[in-house]
C-alpha atoms as a PDB file:
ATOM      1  CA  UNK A   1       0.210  -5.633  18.373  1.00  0.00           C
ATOM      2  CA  UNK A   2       1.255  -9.113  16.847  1.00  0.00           C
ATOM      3  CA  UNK A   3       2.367  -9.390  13.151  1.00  0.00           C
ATOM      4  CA  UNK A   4      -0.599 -10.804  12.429  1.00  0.00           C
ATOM      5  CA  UNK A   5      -3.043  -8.420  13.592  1.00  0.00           C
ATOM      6  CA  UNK A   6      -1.387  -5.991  11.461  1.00  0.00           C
ATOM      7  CA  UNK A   7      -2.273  -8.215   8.424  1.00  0.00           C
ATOM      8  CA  UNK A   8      -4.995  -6.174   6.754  1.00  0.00           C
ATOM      9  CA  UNK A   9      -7.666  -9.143   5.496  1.00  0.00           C
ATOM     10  CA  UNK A  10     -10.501  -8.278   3.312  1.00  0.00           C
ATOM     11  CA  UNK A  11     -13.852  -7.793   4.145  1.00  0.00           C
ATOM     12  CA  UNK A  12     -16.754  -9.321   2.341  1.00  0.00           C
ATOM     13  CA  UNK A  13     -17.642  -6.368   0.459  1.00  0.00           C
ATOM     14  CA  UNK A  14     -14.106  -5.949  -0.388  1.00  0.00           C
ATOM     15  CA  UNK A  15     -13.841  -9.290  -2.308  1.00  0.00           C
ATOM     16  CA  UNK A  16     -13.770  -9.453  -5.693  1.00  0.00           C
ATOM     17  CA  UNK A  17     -16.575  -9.915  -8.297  1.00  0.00           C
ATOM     18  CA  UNK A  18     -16.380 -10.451 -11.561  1.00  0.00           C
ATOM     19  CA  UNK A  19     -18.821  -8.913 -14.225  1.00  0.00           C
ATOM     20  CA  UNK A  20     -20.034 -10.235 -17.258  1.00  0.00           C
ATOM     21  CA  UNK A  21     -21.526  -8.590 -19.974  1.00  0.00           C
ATOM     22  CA  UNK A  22     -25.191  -9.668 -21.558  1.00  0.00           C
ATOM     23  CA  UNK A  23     -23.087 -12.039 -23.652  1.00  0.00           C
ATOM     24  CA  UNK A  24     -21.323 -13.486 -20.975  1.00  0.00           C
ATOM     25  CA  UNK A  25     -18.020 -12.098 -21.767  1.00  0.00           C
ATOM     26  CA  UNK A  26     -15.679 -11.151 -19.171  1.00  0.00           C
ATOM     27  CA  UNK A  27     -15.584  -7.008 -18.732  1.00  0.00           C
ATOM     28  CA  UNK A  28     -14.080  -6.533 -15.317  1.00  0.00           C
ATOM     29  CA  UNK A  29     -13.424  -7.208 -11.467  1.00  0.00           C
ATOM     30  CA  UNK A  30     -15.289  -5.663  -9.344  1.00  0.00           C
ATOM     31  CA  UNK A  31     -15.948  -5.576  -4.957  1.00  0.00           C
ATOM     32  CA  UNK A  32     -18.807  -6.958  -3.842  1.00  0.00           C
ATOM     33  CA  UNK A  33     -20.042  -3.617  -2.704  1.00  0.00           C
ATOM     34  CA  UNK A  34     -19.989  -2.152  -6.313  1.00  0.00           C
ATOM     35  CA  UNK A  35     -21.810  -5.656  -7.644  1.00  0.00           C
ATOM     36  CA  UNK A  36     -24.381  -5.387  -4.176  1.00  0.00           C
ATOM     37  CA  UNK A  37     -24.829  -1.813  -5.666  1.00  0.00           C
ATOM     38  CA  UNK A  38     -25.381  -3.197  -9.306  1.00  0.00           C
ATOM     39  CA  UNK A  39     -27.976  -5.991  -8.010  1.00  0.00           C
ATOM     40  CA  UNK A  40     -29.801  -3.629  -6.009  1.00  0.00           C
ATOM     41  CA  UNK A  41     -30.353  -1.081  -9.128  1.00  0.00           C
ATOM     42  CA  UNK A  42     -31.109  -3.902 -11.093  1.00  0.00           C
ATOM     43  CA  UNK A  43     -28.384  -3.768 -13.565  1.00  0.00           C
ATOM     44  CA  UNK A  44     -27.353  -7.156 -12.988  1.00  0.00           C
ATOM     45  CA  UNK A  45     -27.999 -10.381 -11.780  1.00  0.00           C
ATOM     46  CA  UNK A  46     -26.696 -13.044  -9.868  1.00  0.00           C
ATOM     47  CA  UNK A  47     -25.030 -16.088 -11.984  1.00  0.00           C
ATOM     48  CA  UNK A  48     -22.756 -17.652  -9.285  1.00  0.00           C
ATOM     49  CA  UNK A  49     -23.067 -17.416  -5.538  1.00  0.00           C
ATOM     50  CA  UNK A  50     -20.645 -19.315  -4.074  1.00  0.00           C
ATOM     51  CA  UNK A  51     -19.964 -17.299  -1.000  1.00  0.00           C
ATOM     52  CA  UNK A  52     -23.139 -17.470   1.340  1.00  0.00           C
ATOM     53  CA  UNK A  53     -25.056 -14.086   2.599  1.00  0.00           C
ATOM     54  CA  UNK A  54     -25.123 -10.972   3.584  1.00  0.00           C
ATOM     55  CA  UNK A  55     -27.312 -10.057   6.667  1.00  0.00           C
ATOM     56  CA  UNK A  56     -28.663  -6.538   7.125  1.00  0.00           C
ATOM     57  CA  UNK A  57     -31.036  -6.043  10.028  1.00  0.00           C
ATOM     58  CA  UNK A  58     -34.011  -5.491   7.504  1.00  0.00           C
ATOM     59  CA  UNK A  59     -32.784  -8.665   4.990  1.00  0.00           C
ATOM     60  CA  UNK A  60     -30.199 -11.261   3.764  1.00  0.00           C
ATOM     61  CA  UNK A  61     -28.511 -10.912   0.203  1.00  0.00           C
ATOM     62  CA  UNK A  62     -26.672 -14.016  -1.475  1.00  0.00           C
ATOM     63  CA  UNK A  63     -23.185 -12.920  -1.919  1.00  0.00           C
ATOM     64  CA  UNK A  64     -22.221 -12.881  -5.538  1.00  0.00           C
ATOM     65  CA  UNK A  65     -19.201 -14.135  -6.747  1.00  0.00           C
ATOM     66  CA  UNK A  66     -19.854 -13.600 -10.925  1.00  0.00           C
ATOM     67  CA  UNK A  67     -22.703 -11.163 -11.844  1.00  0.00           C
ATOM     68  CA  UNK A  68     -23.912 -10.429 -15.157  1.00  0.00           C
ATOM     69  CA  UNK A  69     -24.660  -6.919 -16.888  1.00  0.00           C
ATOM     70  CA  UNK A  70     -28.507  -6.605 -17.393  1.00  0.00           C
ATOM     71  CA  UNK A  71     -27.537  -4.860 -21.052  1.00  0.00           C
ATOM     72  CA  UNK A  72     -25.176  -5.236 -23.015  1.00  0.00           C
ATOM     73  CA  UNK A  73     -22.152  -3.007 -23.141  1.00  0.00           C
ATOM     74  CA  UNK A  74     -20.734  -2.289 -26.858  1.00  0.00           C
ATOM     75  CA  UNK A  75     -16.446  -1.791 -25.861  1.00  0.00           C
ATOM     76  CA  UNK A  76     -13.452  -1.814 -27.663  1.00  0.00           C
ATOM     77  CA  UNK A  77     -11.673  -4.818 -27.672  1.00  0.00           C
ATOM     78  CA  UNK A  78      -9.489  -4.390 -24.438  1.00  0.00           C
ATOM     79  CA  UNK A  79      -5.593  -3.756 -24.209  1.00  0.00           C
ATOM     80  CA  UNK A  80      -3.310  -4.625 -21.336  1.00  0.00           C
ATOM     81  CA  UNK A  81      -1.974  -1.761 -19.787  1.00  0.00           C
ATOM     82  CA  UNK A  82       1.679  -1.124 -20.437  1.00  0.00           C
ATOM     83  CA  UNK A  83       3.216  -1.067 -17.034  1.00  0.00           C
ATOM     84  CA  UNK A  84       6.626  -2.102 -14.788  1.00  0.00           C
ATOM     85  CA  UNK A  85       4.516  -5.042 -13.321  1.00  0.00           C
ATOM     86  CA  UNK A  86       2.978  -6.151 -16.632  1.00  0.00           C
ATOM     87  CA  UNK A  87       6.271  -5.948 -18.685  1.00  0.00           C
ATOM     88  CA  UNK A  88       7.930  -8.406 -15.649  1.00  0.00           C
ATOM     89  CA  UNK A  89       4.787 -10.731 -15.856  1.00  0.00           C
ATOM     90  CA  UNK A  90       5.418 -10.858 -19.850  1.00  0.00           C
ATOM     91  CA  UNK A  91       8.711 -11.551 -19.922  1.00  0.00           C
ATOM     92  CA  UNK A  92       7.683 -14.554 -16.883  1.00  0.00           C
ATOM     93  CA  UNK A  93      10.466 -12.278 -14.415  1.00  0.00           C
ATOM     94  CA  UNK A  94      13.075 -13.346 -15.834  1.00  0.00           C
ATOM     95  CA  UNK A  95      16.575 -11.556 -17.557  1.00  0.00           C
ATOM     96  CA  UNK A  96      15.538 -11.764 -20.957  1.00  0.00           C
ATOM     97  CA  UNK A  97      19.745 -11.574 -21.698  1.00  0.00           C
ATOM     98  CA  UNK A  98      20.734 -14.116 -19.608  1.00  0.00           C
ATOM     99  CA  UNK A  99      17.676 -16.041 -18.062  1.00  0.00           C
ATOM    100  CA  UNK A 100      18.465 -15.443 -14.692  1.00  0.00           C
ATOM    101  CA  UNK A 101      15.649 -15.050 -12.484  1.00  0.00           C
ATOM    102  CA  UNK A 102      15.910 -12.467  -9.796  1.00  0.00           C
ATOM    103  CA  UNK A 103      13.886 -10.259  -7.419  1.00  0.00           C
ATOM    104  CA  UNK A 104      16.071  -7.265  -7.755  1.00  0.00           C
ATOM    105  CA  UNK A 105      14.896  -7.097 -12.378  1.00  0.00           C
ATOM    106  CA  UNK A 106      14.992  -3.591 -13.923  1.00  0.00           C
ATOM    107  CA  UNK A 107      13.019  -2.900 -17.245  1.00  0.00           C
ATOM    108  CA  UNK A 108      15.278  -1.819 -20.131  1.00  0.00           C
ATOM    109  CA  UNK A 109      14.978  -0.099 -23.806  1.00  0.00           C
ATOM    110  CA  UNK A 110      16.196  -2.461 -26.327  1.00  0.00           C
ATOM    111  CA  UNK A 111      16.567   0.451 -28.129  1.00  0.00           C
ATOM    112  CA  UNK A 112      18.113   3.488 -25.848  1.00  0.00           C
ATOM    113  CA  UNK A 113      15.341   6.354 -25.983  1.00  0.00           C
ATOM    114  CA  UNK A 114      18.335   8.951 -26.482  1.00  0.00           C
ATOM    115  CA  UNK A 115      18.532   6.874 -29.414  1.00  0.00           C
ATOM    116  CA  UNK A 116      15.319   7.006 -30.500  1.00  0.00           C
ATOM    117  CA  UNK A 117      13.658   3.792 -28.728  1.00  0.00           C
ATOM    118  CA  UNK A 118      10.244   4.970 -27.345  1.00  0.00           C
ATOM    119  CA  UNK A 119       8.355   3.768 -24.289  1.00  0.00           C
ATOM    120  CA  UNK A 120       6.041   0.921 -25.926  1.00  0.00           C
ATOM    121  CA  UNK A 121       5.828  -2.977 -25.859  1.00  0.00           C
ATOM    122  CA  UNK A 122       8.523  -3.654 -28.257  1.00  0.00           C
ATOM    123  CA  UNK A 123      11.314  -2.006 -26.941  1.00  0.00           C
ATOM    124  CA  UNK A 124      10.587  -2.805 -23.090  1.00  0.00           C
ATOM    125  CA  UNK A 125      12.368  -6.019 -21.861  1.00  0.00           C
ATOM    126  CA  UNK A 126      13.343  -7.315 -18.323  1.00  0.00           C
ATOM    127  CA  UNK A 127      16.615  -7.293 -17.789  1.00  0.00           C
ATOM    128  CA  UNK A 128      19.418  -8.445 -14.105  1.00  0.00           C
ATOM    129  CA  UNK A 129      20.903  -5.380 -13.309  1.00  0.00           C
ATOM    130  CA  UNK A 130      24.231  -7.112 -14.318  1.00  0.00           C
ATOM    131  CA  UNK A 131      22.857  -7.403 -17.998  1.00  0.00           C
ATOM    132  CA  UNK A 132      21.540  -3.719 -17.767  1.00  0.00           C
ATOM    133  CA  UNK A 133      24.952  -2.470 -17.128  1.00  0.00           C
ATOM    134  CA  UNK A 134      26.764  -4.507 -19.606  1.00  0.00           C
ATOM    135  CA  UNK A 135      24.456  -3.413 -22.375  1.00  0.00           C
ATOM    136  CA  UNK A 136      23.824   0.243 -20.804  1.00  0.00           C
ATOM    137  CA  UNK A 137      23.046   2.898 -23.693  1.00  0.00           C
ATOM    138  CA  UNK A 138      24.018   0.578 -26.399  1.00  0.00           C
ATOM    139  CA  UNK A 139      21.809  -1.527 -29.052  1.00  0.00           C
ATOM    140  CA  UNK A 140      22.287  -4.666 -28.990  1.00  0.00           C
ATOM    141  CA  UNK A 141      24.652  -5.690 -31.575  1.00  0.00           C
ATOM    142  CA  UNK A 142      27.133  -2.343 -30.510  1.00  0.00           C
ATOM    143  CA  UNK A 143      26.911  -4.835 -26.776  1.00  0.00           C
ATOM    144  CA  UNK A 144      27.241  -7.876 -28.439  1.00  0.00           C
ATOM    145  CA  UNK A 145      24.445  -9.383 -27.028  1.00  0.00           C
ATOM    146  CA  UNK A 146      20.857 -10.992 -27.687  1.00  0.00           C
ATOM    147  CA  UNK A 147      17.820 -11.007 -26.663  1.00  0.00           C
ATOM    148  CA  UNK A 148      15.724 -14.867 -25.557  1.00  0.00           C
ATOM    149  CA  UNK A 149      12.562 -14.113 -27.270  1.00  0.00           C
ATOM    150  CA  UNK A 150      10.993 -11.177 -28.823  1.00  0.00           C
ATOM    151  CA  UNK A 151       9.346  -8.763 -26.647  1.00  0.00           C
ATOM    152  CA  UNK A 152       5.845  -8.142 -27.984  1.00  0.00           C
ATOM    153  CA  UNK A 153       2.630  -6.791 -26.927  1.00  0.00           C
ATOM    154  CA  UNK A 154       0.723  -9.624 -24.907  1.00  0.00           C
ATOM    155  CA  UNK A 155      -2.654 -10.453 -26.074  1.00  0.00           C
ATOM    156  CA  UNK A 156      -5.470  -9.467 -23.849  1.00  0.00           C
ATOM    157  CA  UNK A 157      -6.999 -12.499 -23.223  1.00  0.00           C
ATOM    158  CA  UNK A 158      -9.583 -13.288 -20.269  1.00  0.00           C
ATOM    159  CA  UNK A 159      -7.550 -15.794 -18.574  1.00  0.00           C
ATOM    160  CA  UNK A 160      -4.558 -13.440 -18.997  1.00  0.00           C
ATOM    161  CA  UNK A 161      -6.606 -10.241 -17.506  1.00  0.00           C
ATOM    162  CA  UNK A 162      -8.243 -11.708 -14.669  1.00  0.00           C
ATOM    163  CA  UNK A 163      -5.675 -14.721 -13.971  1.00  0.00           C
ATOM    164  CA  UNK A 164      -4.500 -13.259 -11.197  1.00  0.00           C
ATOM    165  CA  UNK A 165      -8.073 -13.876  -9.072  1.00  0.00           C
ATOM    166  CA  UNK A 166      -8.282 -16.700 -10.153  1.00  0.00           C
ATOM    167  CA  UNK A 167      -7.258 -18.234  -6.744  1.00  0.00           C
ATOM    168  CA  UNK A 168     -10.505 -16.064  -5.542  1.00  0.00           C
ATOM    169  CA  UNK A 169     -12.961 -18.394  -6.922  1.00  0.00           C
ATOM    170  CA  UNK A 170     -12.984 -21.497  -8.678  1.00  0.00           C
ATOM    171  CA  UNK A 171     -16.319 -20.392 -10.079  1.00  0.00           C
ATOM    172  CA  UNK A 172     -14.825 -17.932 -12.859  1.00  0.00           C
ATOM    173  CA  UNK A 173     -12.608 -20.528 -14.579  1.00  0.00           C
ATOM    174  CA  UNK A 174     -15.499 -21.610 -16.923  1.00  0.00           C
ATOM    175  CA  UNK A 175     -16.162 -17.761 -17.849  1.00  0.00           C
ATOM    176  CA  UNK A 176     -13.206 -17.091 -18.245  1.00  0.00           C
ATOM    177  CA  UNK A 177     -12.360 -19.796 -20.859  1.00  0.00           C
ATOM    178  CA  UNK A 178     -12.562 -19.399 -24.934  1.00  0.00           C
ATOM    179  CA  UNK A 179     -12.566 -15.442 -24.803  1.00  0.00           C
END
């Protein structure tokens, strides 16, 4: 087997779709076999199709790439998630100590949890494991160092939720802009 036949590829119900509520606000990323499930129910429709058909032997579907809700869905406003990955996308991968970019970063309490620091947005940084040791299970000023910027909760907006599909379509940039 060559390297790239082991490349797993998507299928075209494995591609992502992105749902809109009745208001056109972004709500969530979907396959294309949860939105062809959707459509068929009639509990959503078709805005953009910018990715041809689907043949069955009885019929051809257009392919969706944004769908919208058929009612509206009342949500709280949404939160990002606090994870490893999203802390490093906050903090743009890079030491917030020393700047340095790296693909070896650790996450690290600005405030030690045996001293109290909890596991939440404002006391999770990125940090080179160089930085990590120098400060180790010290604050900041017993260290003597600083942090670049504050580390604070990022705000959930649309672009900053689904910006990472948005190499999948060029057809979600203008839902995904103002909310």
């Amino acid at each position: 087997m060559t390297p790239a036949a082991s490349v797993i590829r998507p299928t075209t119900m494995d591609e992502p779709v992105l749902v809109l509520n009745r208001n056109f606000e972004p709500l969530n990323v979907c396959d294309t076999r949860r939105a062809m499930g959707l459509l068929l129910m009639g509990k959503a429709e078709i805005i953009e199709n910018g990715r041809g058909i689907i043949s069955t032997t009885r019929a051809a579907f257009p392919r969706p790439s944004v769908i919208r809700l058929a009612h509206f869905i009342a949500r709280p406003r949404p939160r990002v998630k606090l994870t490893k990955r999203e802390v490093f996308r906050r903090d743009e991968h890079r030491c917030q100590y020393c700047g340095a970019t790296s693909t070896r970063l650790t996450i690290d309490h600005v405030v030690p949890r045996h001293c109290g620091g909890g596991h939440y947005w404002t006391n999770l940084v990125t940090a080179c494991p160089q930085c990590n040791r120098r400060k180790g299970g010290r604050l900041l000023h017993e260290a003597h160092m600083a942090l670049l910027k504050p580390p604070i909760e990022p705000h959930p907006t649309a672009d900053y939720l689904f910006g990472r599909y948005s190499h999948e379509s060029v057809e979600w940039a203008k839902y995904l802009q103002g909310w």
